[in-house]
C-alpha atoms as a PDB file:
ATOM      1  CA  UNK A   1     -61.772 115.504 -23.307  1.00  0.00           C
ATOM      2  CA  UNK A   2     -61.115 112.743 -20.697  1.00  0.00           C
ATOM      3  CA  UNK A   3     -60.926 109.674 -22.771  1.00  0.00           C
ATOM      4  CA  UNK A   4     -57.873 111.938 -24.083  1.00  0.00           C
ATOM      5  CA  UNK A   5     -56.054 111.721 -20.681  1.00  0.00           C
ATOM      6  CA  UNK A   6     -54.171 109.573 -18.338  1.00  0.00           C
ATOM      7  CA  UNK A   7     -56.930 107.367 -16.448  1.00  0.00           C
ATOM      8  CA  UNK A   8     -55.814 109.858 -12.884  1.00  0.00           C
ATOM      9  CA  UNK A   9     -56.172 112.903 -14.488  1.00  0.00           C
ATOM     10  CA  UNK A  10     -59.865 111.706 -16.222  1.00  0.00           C
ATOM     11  CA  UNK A  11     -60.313 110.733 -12.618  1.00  0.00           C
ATOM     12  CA  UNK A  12     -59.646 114.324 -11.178  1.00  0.00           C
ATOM     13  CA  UNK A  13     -61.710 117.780 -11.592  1.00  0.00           C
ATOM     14  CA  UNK A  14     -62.285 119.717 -14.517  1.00  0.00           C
ATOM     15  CA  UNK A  15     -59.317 122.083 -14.110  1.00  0.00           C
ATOM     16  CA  UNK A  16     -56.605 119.213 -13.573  1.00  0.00           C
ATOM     17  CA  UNK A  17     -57.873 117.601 -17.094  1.00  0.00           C
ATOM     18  CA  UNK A  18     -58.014 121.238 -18.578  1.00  0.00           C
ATOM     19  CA  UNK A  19     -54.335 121.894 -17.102  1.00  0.00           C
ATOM     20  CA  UNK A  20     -52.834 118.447 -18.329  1.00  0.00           C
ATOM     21  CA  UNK A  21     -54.486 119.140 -21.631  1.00  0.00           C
ATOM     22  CA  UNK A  22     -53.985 122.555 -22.517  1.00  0.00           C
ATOM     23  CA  UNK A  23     -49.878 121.525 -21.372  1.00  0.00           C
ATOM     24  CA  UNK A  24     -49.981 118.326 -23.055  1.00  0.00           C
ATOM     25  CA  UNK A  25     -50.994 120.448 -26.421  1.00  0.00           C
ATOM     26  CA  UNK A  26     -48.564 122.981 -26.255  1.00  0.00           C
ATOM     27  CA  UNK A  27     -45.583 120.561 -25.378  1.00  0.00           C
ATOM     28  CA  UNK A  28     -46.263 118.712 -28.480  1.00  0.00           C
ATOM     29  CA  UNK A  29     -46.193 121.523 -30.585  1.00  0.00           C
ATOM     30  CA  UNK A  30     -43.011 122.312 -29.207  1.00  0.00           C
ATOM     31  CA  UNK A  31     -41.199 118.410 -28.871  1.00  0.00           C
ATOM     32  CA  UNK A  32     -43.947 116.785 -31.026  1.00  0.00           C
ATOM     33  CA  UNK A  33     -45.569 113.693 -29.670  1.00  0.00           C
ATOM     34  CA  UNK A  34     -44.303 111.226 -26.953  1.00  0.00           C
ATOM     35  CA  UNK A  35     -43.045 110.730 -23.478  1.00  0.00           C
ATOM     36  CA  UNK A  36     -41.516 114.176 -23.472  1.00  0.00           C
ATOM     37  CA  UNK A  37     -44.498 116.184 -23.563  1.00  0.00           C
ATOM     38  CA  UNK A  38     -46.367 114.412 -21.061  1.00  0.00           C
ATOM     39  CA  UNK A  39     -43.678 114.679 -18.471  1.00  0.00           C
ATOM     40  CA  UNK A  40     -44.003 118.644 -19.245  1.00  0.00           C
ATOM     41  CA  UNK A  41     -47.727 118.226 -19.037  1.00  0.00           C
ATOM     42  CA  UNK A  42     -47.475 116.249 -15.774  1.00  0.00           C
ATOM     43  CA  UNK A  43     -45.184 118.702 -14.148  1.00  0.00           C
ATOM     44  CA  UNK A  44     -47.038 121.580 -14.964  1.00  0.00           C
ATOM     45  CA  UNK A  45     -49.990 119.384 -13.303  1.00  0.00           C
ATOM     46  CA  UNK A  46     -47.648 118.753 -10.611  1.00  0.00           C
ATOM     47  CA  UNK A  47     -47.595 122.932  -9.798  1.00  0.00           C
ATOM     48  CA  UNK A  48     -51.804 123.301  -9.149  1.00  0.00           C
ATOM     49  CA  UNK A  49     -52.328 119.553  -8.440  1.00  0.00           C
ATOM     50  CA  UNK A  50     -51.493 116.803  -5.633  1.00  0.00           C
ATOM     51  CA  UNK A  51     -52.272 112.995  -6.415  1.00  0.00           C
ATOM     52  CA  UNK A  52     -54.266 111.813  -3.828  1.00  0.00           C
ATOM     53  CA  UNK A  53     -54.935 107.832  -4.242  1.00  0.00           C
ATOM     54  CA  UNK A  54     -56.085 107.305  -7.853  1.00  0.00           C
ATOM     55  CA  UNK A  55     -56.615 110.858  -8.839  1.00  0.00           C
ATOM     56  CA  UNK A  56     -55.348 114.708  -8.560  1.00  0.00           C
ATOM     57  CA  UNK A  57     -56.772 117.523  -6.071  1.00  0.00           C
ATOM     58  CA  UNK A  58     -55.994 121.220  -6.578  1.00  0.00           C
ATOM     59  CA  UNK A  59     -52.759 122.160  -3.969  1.00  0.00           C
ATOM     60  CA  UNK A  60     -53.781 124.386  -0.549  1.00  0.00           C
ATOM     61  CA  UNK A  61     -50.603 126.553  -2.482  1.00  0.00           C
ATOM     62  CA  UNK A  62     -49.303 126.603  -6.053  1.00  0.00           C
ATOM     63  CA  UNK A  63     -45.662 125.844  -6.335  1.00  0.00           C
ATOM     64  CA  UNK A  64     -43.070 122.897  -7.172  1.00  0.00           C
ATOM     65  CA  UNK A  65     -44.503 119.519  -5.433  1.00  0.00           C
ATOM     66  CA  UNK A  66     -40.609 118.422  -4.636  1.00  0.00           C
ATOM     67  CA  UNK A  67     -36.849 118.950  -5.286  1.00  0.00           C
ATOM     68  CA  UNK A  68     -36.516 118.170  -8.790  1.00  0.00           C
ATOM     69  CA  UNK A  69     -39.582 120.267  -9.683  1.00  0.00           C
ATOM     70  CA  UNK A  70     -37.831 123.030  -7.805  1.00  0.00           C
ATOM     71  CA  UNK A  71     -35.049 122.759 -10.394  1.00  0.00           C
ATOM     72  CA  UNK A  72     -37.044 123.551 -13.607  1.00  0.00           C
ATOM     73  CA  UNK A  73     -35.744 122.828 -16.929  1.00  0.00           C
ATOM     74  CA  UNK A  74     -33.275 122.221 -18.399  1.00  0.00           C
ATOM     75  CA  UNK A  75     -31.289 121.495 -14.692  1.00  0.00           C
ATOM     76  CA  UNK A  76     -33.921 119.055 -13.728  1.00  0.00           C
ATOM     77  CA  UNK A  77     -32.660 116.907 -17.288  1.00  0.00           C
ATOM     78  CA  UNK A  78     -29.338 117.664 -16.678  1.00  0.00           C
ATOM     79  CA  UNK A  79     -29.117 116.619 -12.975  1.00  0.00           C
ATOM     80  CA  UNK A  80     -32.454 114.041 -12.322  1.00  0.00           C
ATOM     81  CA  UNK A  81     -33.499 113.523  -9.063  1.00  0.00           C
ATOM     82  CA  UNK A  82     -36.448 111.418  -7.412  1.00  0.00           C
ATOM     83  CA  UNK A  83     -39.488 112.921  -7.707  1.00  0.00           C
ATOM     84  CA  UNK A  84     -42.148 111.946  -4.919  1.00  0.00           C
ATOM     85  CA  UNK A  85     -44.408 110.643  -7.474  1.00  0.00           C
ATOM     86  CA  UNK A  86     -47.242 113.406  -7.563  1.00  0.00           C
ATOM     87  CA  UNK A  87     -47.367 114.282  -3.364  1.00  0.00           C
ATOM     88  CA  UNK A  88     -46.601 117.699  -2.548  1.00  0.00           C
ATOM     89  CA  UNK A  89     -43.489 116.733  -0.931  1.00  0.00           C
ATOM     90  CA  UNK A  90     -42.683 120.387  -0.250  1.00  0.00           C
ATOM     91  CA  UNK A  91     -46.566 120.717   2.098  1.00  0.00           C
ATOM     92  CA  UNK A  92     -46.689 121.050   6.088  1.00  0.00           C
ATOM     93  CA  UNK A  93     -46.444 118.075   7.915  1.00  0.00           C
ATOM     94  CA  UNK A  94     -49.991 118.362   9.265  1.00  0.00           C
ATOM     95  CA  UNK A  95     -51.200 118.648   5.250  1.00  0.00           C
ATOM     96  CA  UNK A  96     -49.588 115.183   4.570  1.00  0.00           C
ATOM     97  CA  UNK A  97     -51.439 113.466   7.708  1.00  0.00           C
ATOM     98  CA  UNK A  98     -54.390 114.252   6.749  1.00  0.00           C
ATOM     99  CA  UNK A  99     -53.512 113.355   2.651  1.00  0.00           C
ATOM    100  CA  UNK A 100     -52.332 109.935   4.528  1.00  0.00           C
ATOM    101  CA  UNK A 101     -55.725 109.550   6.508  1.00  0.00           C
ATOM    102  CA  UNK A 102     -57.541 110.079   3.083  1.00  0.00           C
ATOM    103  CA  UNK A 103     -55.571 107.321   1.526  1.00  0.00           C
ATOM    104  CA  UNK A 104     -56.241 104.873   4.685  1.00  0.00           C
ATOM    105  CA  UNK A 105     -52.719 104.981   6.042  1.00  0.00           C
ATOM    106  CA  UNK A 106     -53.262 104.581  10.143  1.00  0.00           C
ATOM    107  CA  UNK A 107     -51.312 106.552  12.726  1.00  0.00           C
ATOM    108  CA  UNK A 108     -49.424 109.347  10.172  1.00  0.00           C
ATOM    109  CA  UNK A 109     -49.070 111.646  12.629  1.00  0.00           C
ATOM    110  CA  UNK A 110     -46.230 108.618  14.094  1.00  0.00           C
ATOM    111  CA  UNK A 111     -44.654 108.697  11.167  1.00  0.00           C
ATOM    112  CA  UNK A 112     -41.477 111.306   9.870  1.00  0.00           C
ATOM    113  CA  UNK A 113     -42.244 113.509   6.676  1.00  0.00           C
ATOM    114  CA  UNK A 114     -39.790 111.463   4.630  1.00  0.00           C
ATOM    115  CA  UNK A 115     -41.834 108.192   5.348  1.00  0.00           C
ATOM    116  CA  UNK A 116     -44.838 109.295   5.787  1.00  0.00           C
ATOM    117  CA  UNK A 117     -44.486 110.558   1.635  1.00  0.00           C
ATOM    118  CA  UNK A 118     -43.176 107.241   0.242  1.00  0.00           C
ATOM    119  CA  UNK A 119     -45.838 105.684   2.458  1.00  0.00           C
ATOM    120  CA  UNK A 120     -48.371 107.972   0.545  1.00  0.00           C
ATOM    121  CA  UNK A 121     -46.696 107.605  -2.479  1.00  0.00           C
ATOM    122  CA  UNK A 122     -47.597 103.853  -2.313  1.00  0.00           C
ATOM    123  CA  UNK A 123     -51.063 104.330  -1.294  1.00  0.00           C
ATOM    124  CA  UNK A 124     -51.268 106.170  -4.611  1.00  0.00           C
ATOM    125  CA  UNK A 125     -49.798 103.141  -6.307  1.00  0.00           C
ATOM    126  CA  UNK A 126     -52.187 101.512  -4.713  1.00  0.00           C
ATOM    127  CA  UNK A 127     -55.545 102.763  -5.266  1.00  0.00           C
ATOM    128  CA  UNK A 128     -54.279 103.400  -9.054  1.00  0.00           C
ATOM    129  CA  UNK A 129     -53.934  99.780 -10.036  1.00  0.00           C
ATOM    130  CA  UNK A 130     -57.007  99.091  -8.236  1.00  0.00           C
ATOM    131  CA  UNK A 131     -59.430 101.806 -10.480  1.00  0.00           C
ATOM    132  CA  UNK A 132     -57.071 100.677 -13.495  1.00  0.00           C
ATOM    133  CA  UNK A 133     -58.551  96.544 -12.685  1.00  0.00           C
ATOM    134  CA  UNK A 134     -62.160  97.756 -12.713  1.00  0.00           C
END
């Protein structure tokens, strides 16, 4: 099953690959194959799952990660927003300064919530491209 998913998902536990795939299936019975249904699958992912450097954890609470997850469809196609890239945007401060020290950024407690989640955001980016070079 995880040669069938994005390299962060294979990365992640059991029920993040079971949740992408299980979404991923049902979109493309209902859009058919393509980018489409694995923006469904990753926003269902989105719900139970943070990214947290090159893979997903399961979220302290279930819910929309940011703003345009918070719309839902159709409104989030209809009025796109930025999305904060898999990091639970919408989590306490003190849950993103410790994501941050996971991901090796120093001093997050210094840092706003607005910056400290694109700082996170690019530790993601990050630690992605480096497992995708092994």
């Amino acid at each position: 099953m995880r040669p069938e998913v994005p390299s962060t998902v294979a990365r992640s536990d059991d029920k993040a690959v079971r949740t992408y795939k299980k979404t991923l299936e049902s979109a493309e019975e209902t859009y058919g194959g393509g980018e489409r249904a694995h923006r469904t699958a990753f926003a269902t992912l989105k719900h139970t799952h943070e990214k947290v450097g090159d893979h997903w954890e399961p979220k302290e609470h279930k819910g929309p990660s940011d703003a345009q997850a918070e719309l839902g469809a159709p409104a989030s196609l209809e009025h796109p927003r930025p999305t904060a890239e898999g990091v639970d945007a919408n989590a306490s401060k003190g849950h993103l300064d410790h994501v941050a020290r996971k991901v090796g950024i120093d001093r997050p407690e210094d840092m706003e919530k607005d910056e400290l989640i694109r700082a996170i955001e690019k530790a993601n980016a990050r630690a992605t491209a480096r497992a995708r070079g092994r």
